[in-house]
C-alpha atoms as a PDB file:
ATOM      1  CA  UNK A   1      -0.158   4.963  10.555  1.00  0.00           C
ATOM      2  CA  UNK A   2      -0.277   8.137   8.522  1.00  0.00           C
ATOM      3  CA  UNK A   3      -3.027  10.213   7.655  1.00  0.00           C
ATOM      4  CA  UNK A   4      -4.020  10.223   4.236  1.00  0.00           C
ATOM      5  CA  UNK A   5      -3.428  13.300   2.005  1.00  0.00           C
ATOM      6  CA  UNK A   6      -5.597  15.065  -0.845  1.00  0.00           C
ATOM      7  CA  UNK A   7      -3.655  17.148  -3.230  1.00  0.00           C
ATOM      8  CA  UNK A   8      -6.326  19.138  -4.791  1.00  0.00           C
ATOM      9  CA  UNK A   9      -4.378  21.975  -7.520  1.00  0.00           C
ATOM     10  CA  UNK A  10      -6.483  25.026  -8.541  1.00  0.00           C
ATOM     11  CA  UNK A  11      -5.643  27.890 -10.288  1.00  0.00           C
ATOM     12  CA  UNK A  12      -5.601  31.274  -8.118  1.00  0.00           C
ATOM     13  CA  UNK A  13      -5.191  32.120  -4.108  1.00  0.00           C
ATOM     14  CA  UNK A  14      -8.658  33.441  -3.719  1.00  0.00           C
ATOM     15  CA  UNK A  15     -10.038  30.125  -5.246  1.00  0.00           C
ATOM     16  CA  UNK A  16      -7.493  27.956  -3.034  1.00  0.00           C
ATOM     17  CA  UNK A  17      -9.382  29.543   0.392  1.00  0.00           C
ATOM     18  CA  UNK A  18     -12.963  29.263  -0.796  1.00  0.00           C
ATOM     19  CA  UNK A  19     -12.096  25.987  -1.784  1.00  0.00           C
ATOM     20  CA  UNK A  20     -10.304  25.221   1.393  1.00  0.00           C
ATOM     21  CA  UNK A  21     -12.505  26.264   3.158  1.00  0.00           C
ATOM     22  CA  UNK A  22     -15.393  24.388   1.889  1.00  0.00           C
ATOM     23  CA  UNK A  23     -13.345  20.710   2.230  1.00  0.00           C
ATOM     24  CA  UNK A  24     -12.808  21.548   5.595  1.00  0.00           C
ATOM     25  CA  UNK A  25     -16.753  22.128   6.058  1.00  0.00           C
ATOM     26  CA  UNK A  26     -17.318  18.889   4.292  1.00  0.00           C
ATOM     27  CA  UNK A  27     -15.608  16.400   6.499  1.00  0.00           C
ATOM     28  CA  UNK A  28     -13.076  16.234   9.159  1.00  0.00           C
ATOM     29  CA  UNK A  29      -9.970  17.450   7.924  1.00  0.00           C
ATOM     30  CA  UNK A  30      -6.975  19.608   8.183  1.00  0.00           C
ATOM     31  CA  UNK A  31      -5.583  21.794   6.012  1.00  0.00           C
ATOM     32  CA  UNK A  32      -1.237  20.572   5.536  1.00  0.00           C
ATOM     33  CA  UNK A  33      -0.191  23.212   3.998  1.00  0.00           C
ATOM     34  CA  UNK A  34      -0.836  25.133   0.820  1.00  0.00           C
ATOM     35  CA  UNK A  35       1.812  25.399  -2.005  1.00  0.00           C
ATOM     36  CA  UNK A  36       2.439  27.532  -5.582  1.00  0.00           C
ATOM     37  CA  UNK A  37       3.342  26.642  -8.681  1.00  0.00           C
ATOM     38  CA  UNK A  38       3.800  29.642 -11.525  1.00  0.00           C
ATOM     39  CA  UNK A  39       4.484  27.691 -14.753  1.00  0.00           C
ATOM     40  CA  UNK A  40       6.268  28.652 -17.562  1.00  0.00           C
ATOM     41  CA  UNK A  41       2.531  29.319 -19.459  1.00  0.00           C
ATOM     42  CA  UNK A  42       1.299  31.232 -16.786  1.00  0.00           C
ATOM     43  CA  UNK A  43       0.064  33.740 -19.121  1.00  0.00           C
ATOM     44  CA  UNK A  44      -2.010  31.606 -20.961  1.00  0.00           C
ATOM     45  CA  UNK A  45      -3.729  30.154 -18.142  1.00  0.00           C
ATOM     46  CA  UNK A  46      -7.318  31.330 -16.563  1.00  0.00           C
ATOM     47  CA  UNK A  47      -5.111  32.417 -13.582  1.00  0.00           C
ATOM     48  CA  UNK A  48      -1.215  32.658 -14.094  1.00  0.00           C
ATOM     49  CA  UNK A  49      -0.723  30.856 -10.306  1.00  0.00           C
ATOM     50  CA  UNK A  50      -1.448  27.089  -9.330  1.00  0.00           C
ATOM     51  CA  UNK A  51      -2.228  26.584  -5.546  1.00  0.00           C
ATOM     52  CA  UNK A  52      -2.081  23.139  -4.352  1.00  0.00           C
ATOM     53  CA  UNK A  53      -4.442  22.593  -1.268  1.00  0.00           C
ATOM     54  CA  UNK A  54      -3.682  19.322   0.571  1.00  0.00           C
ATOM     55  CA  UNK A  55      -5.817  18.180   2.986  1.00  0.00           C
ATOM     56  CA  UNK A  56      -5.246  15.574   5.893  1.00  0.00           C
ATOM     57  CA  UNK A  57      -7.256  12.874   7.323  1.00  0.00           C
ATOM     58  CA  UNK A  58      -8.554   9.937   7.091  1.00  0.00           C
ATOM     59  CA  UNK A  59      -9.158   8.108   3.233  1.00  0.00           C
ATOM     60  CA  UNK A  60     -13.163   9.053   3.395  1.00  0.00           C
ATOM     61  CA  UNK A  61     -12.844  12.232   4.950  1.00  0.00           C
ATOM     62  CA  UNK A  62      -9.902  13.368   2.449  1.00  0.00           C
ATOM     63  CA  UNK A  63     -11.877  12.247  -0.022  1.00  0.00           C
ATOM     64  CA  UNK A  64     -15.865  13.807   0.935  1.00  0.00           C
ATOM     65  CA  UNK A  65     -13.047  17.645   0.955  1.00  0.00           C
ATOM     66  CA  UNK A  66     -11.691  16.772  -2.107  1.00  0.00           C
ATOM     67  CA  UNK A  67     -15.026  16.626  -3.798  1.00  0.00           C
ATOM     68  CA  UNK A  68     -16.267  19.540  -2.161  1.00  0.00           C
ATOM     69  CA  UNK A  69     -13.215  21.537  -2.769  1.00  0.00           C
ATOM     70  CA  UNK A  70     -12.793  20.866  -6.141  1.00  0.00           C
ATOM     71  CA  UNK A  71     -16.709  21.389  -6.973  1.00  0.00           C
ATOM     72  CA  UNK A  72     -16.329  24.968  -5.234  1.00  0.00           C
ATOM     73  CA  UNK A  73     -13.108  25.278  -7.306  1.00  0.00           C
ATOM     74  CA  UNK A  74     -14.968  24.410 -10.739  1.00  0.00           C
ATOM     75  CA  UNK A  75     -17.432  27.114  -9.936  1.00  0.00           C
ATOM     76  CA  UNK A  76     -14.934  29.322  -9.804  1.00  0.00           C
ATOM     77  CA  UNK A  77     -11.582  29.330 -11.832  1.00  0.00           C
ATOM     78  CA  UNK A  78     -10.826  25.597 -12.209  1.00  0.00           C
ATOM     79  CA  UNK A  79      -8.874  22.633 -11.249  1.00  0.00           C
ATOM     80  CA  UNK A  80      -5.425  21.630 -12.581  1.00  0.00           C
ATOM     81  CA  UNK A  81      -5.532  18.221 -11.025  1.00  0.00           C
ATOM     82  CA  UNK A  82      -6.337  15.904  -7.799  1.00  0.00           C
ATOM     83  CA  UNK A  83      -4.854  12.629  -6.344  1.00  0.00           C
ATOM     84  CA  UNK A  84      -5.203  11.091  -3.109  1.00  0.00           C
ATOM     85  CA  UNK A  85      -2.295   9.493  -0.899  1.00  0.00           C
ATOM     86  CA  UNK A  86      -3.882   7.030   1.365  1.00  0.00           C
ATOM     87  CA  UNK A  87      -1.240   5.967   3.199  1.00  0.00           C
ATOM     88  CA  UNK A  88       2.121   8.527   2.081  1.00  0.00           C
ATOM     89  CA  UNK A  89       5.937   7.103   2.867  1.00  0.00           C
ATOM     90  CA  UNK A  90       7.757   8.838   5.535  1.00  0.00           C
ATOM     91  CA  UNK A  91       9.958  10.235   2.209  1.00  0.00           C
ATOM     92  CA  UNK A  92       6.595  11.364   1.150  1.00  0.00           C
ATOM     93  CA  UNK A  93       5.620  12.937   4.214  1.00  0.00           C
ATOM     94  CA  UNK A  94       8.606  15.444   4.647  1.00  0.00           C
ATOM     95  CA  UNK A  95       7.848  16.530   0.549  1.00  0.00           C
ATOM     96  CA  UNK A  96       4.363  17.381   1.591  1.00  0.00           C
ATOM     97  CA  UNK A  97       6.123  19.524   4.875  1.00  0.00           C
ATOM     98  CA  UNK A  98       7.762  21.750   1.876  1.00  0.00           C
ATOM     99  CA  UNK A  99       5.619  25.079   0.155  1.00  0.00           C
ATOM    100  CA  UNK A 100       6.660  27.666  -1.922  1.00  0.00           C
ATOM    101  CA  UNK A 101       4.689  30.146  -0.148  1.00  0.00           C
ATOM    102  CA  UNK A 102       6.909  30.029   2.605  1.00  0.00           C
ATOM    103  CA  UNK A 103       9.899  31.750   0.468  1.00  0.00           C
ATOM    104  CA  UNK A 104      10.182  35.421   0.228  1.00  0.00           C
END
């Protein structure tokens, strides 16, 4: 069975660690992989780059870091938006493999 997944998008690198960093304190989780998103309105936004954190685990885990992350988040810059996989689709799992922070 698959681990479930916490997509947790805040806006800013520096708030995507703290924030990391503090769901991974919360509960037993790991951190997937981190990804970026720099919209189109990027410089109308509090920060012009979206991080998505996504932690894995199991459902109450993922969700005790998600509520710690995005309270740490809040504090700081904000949150763009949060949603919880429980059990992803092996389509759904390879998608979550892919980051935009791996691209030169």
């Amino acid at each position: 069975m698959a681990k479930a997944v916490g997509i947790l998008e805040v806006f800013g690198l520096t708030t995507a660690f703290v924030a990391a960093d503090a769901g991974c304190k919360a509960a037993d989780v790991v951190i997937e992989k981190f990804d970026k998103n720099k919209p189109a309105n990027a410089d109308k936004l509090p920060v012009p780059l979206i991080v998505a954190i996504k932690f894995r685990g199991d459902v109450a885990a993922v969700e005790a870091a998600m509520d710690a992350a995005e309270q740490t988040a809040k504090a700081m810059t904000g949150v763009v938006s949060r949603y919880v996989i429980p059990n992803p689709e092996h389509d759904t799992e390879g998608m979550l493999k892919l980051s935009g922070l791996d691209k030169s």
